[in-house]
C-alpha atoms as a PDB file:
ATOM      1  CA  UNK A   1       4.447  11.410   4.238  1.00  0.00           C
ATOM      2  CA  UNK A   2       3.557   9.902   0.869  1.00  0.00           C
ATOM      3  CA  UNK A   3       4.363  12.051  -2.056  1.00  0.00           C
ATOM      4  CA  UNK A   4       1.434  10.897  -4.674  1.00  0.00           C
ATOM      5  CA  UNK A   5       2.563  13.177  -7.259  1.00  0.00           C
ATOM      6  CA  UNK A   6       6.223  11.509  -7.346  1.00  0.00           C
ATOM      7  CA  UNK A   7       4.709   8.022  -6.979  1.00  0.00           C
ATOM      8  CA  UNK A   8       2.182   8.555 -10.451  1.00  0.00           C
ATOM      9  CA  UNK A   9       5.354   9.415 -11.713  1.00  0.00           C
ATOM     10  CA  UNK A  10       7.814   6.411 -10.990  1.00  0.00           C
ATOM     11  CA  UNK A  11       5.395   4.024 -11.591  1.00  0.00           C
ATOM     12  CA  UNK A  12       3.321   5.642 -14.435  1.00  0.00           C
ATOM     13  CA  UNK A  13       0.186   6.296 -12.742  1.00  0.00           C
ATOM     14  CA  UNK A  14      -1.724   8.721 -15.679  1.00  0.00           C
ATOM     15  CA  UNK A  15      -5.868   7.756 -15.769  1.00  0.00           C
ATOM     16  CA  UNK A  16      -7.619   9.748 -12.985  1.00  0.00           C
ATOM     17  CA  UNK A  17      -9.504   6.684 -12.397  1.00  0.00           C
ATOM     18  CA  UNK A  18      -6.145   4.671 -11.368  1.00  0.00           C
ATOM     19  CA  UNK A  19      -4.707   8.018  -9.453  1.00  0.00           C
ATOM     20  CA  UNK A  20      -8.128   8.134  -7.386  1.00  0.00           C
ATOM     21  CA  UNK A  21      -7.753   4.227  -6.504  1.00  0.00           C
ATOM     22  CA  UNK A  22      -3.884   5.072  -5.316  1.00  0.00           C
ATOM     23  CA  UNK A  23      -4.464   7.807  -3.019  1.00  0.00           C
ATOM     24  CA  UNK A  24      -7.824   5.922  -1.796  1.00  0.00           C
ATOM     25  CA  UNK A  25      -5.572   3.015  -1.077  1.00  0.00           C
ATOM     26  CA  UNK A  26      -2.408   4.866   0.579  1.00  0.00           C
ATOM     27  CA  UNK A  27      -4.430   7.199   2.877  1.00  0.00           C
ATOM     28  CA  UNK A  28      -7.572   5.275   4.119  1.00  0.00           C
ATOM     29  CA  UNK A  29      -6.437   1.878   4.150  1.00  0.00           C
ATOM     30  CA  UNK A  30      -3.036   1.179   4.650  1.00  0.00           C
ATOM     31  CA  UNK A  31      -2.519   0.173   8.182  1.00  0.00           C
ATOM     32  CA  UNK A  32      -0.035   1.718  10.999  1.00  0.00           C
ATOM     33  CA  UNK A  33       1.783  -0.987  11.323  1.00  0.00           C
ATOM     34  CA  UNK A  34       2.138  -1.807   6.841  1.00  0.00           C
ATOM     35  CA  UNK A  35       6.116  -2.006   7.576  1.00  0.00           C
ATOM     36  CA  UNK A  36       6.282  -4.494   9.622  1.00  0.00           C
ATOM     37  CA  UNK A  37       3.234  -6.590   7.409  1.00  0.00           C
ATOM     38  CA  UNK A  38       5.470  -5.967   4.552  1.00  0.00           C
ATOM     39  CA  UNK A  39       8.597  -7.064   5.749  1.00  0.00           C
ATOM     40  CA  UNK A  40       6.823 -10.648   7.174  1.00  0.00           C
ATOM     41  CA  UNK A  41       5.571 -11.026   3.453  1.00  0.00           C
ATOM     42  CA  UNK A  42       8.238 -10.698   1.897  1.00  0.00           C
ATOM     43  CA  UNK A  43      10.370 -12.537   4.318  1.00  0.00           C
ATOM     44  CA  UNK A  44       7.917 -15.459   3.749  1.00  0.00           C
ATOM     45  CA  UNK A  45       8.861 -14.728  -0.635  1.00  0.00           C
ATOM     46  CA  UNK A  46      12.395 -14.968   0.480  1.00  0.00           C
ATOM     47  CA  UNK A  47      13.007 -11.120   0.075  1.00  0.00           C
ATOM     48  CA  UNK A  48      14.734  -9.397   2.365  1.00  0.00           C
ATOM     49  CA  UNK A  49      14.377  -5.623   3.230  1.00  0.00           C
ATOM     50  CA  UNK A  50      14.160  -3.553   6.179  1.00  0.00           C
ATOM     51  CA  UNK A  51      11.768  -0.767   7.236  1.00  0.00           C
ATOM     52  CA  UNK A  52      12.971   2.022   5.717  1.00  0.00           C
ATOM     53  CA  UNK A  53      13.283   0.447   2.795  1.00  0.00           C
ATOM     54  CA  UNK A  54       9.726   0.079   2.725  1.00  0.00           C
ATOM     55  CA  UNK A  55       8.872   3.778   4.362  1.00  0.00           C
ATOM     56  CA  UNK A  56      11.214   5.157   0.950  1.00  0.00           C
ATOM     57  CA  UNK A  57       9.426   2.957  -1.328  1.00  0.00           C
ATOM     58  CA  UNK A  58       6.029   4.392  -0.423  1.00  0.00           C
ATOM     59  CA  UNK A  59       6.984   7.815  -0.084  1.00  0.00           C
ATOM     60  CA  UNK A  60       8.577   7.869  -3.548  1.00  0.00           C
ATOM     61  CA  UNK A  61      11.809   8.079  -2.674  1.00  0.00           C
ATOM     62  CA  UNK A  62      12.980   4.787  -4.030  1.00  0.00           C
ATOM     63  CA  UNK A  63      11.568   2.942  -6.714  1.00  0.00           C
ATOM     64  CA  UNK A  64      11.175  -0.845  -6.274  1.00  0.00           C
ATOM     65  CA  UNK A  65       8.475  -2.695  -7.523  1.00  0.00           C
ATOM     66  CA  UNK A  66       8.354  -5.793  -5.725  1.00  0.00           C
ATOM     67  CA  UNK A  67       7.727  -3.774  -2.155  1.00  0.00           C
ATOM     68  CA  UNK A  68       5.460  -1.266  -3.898  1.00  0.00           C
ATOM     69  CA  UNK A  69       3.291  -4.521  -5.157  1.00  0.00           C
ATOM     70  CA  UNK A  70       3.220  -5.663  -1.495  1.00  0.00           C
ATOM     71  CA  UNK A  71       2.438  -2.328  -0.062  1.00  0.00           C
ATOM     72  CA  UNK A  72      -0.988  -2.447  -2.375  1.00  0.00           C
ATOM     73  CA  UNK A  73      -1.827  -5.976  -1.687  1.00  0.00           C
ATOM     74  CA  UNK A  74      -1.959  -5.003   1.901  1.00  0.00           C
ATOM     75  CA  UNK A  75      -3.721  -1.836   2.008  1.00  0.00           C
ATOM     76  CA  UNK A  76      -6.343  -3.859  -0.618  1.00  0.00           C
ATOM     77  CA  UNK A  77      -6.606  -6.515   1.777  1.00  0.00           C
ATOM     78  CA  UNK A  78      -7.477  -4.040   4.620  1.00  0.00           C
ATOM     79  CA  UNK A  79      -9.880  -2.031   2.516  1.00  0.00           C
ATOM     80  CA  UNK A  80     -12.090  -5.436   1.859  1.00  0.00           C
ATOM     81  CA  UNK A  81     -11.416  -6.081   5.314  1.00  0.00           C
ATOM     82  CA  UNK A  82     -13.038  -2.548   6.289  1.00  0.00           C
ATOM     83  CA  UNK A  83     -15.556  -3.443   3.923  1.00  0.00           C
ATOM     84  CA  UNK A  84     -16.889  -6.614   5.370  1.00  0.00           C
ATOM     85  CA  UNK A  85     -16.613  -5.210   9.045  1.00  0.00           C
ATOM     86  CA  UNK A  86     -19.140  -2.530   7.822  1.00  0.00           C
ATOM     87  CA  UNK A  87     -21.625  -4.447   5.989  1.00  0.00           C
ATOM     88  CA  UNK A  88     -21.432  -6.584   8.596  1.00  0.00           C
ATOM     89  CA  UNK A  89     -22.266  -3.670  11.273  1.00  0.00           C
ATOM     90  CA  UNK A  90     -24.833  -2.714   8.729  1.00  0.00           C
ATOM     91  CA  UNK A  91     -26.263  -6.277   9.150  1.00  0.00           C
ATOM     92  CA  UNK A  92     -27.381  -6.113  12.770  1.00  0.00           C
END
């Protein structure tokens, strides 16, 4: 489970505005399967970690930035996917 709270803190979270986008991104749009997405991305950036590497990372238990980067990138890729699936829905 993601501790928000500890994340704002490693990685200096402090306007609401850039909390709300966070937690918005972590809970709604991250994907089951964001480990295994990670890993591939990075692995493709010559980085390697493993799973639980990336599970600590976004719980706050570790801090790394590079993963924590990734981890965004994906769940903001998903979220404009989500997006376009809907106004496409809302299309028809």
């Amino acid at each position: 489970m993601t501790n928000l709270n500890k994340l704002y803190t490693i990685y200096d979270v402090q306007e609401p505005k850039e909390k709300e986008v966070l937690k918005d991104l972590l809970t709604n749009h991250l994907p089951k399967e964001y480990t295994a997405i990670v890993i591939n991305r990075l692995r493709h950036n010559d980085v390697q970690v493993d799973s639980q590497s990336v599970r600590n990372t976004k719980c706050g238990i570790s801090k790394n930035l590079v993963i924590f980067s990734t981890i965004i990138e994906i769940a903001q890729e998903y979220k404009q996917l989500s997006k376009k699936l809907k106004d496409n829905l809302n299309a028809v």
